[in-house]
N, C-alpha and C. Protein backbone atom coordinates (compact mmCIF):
# COMPACT_ATOMS: atom_id res chain seq x y z
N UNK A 1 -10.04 85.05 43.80
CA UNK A 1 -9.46 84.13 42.85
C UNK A 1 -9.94 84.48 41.45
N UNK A 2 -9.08 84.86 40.81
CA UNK A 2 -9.19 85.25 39.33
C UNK A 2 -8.05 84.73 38.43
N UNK A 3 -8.24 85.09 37.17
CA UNK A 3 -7.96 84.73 35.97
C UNK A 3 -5.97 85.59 35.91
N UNK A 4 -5.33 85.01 36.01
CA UNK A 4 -3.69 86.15 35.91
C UNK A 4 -3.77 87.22 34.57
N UNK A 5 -3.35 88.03 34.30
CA UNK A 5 -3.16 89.03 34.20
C UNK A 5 -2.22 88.93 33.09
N UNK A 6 -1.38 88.27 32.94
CA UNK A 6 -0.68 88.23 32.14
C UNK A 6 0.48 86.22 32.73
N UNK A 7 1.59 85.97 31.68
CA UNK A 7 2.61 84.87 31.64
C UNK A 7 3.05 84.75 33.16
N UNK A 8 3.10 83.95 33.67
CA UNK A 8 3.41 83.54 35.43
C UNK A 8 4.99 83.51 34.87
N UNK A 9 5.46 83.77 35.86
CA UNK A 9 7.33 83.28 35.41
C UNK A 9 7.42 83.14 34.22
N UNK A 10 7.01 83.95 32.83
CA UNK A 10 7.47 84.05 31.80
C UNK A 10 6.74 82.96 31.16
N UNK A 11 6.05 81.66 31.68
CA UNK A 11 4.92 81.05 30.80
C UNK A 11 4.02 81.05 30.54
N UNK A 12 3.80 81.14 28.79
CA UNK A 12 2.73 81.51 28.32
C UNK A 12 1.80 80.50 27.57
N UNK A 13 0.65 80.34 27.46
CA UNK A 13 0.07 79.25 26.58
C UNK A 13 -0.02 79.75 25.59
N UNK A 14 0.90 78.90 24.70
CA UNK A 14 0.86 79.51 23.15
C UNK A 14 0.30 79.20 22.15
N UNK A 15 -1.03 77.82 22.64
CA UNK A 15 -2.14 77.55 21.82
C UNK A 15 -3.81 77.39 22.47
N UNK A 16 -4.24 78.07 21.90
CA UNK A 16 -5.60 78.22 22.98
C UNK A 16 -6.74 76.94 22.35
N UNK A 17 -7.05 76.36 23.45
CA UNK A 17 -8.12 75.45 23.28
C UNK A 17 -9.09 75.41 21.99
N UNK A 18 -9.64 76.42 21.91
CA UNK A 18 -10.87 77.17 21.17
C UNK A 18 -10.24 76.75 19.21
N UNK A 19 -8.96 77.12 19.13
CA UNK A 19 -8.25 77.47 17.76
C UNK A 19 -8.80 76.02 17.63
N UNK A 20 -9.57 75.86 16.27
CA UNK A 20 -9.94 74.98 15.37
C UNK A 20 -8.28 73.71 14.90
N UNK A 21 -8.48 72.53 15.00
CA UNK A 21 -6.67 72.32 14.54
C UNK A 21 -7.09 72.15 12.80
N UNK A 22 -5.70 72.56 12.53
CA UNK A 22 -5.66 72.50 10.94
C UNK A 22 -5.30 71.14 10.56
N UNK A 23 -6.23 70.75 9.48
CA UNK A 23 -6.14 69.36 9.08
C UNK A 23 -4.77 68.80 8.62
N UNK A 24 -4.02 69.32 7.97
CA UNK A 24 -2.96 69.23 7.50
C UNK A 24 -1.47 68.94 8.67
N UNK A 25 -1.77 69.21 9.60
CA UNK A 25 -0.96 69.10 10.72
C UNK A 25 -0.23 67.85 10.87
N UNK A 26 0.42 67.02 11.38
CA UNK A 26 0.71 65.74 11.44
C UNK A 26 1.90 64.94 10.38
N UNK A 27 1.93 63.70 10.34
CA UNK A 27 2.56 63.22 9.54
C UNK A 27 2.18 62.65 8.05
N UNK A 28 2.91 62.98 7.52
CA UNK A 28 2.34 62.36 5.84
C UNK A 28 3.18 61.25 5.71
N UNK A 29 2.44 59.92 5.62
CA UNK A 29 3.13 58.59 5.22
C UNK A 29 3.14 58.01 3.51
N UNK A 30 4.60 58.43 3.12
CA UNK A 30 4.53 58.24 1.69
C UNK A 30 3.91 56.34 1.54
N UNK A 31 3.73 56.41 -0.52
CA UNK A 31 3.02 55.05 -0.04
C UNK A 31 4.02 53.47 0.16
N UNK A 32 5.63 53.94 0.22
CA UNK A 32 6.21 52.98 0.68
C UNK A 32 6.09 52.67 2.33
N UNK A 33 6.01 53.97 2.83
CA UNK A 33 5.80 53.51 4.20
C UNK A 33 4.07 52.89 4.49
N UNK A 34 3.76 53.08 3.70
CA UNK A 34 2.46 52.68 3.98
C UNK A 34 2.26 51.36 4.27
N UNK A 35 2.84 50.71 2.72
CA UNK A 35 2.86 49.46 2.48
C UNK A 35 3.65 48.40 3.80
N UNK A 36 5.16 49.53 4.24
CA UNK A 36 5.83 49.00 4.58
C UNK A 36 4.95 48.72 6.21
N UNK A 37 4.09 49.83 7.02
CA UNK A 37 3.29 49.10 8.11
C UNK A 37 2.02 48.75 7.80
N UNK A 38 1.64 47.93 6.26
CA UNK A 38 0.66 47.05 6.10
C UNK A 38 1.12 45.85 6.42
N UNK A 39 2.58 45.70 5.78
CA UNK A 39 3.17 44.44 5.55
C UNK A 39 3.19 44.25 7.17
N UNK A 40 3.78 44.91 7.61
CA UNK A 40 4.06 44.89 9.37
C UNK A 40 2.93 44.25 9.93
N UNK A 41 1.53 44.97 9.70
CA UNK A 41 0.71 44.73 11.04
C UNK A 41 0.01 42.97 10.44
N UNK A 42 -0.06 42.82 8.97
CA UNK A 42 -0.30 41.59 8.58
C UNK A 42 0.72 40.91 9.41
N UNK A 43 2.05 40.97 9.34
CA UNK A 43 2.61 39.73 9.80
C UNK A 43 2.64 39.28 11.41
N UNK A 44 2.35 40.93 11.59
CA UNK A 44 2.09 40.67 12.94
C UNK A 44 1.05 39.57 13.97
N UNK A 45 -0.29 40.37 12.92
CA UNK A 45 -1.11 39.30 12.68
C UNK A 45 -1.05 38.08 13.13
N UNK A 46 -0.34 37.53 12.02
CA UNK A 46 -0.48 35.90 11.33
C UNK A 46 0.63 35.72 12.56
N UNK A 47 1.62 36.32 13.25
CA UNK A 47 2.47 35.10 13.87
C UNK A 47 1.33 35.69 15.31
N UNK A 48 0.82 36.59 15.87
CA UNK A 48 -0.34 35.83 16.61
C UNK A 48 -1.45 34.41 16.43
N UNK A 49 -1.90 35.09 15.33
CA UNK A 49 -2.63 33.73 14.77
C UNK A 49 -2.14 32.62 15.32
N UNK A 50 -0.91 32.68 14.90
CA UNK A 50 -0.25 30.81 15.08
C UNK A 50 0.14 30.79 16.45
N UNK A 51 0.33 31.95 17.59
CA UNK A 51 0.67 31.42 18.71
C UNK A 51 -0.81 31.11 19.45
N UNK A 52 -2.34 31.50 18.73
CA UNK A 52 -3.33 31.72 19.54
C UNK A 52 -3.93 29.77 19.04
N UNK A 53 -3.14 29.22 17.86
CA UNK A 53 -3.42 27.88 17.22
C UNK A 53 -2.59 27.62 18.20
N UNK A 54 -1.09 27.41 18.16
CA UNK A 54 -0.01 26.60 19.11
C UNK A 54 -1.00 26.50 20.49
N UNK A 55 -1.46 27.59 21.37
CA UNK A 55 -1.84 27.34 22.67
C UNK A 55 -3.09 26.50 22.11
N UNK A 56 -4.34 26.73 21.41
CA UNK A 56 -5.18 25.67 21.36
C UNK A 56 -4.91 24.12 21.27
N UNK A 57 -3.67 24.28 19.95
CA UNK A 57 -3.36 22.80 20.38
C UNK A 57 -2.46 21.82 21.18
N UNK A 58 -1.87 22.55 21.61
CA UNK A 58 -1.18 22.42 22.87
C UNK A 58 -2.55 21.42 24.20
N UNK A 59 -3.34 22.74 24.30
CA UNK A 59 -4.35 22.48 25.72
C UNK A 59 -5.09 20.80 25.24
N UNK A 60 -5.22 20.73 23.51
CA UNK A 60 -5.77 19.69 23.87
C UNK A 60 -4.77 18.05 23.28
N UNK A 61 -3.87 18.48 22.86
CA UNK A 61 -2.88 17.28 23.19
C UNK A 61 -2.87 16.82 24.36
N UNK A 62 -2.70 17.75 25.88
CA UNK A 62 -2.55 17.58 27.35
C UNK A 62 -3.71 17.20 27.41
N UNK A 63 -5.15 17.31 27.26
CA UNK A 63 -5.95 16.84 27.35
C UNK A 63 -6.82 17.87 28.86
N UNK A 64 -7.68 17.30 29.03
CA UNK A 64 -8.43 17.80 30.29
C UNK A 64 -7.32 17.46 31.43
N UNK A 65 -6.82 16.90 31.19
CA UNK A 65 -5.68 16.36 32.61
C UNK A 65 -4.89 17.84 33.41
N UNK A 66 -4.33 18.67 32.23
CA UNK A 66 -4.20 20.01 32.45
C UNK A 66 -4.31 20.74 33.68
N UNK A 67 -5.81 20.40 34.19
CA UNK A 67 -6.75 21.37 34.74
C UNK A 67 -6.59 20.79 36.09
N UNK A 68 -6.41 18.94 35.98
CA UNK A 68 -6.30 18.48 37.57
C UNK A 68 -5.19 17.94 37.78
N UNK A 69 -4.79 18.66 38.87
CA UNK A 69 -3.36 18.90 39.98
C UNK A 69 -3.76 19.43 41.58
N UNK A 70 -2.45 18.89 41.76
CA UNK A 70 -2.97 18.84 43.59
C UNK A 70 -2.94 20.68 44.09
N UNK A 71 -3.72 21.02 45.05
CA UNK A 71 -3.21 22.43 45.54
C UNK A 71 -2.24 22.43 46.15
């Protein structure tokens, strides 16, 4: 059991582990898009926020009663 010799059925790995990646690679987000998934993840945010308030006050309008029910 050894190392092949050369491309199996014509595939070859055409980036080797070892190669350093170049920083520059990737996507560049101009600064409208920037803004535009700041604005995003804020609002995202805030309407969690208010569903993580709605369930708090929800549980205690119902009160402890909530919790006891028949099996």
């Amino acid at each position: 059991m050894g190392r092949a010799a050369g491309p199996i059925d014509g595939v070859s790995i055409g980036i080797v582990m070892d190669e350093p990646r170049k920083e520059d690679e990737g996507v560049v987000l101009t600064e409208a898009q920037k803004r535009a998934r700041r604005t995003r993840s804020i609002a995202i945010a805030l309407a969690l926020a208010v569903l993580v308030v709605l369930f708090y006050v929800m549980t205690l309008v119902k009160g402890p009663g909530v919790l006891v029910r028949p099996i």
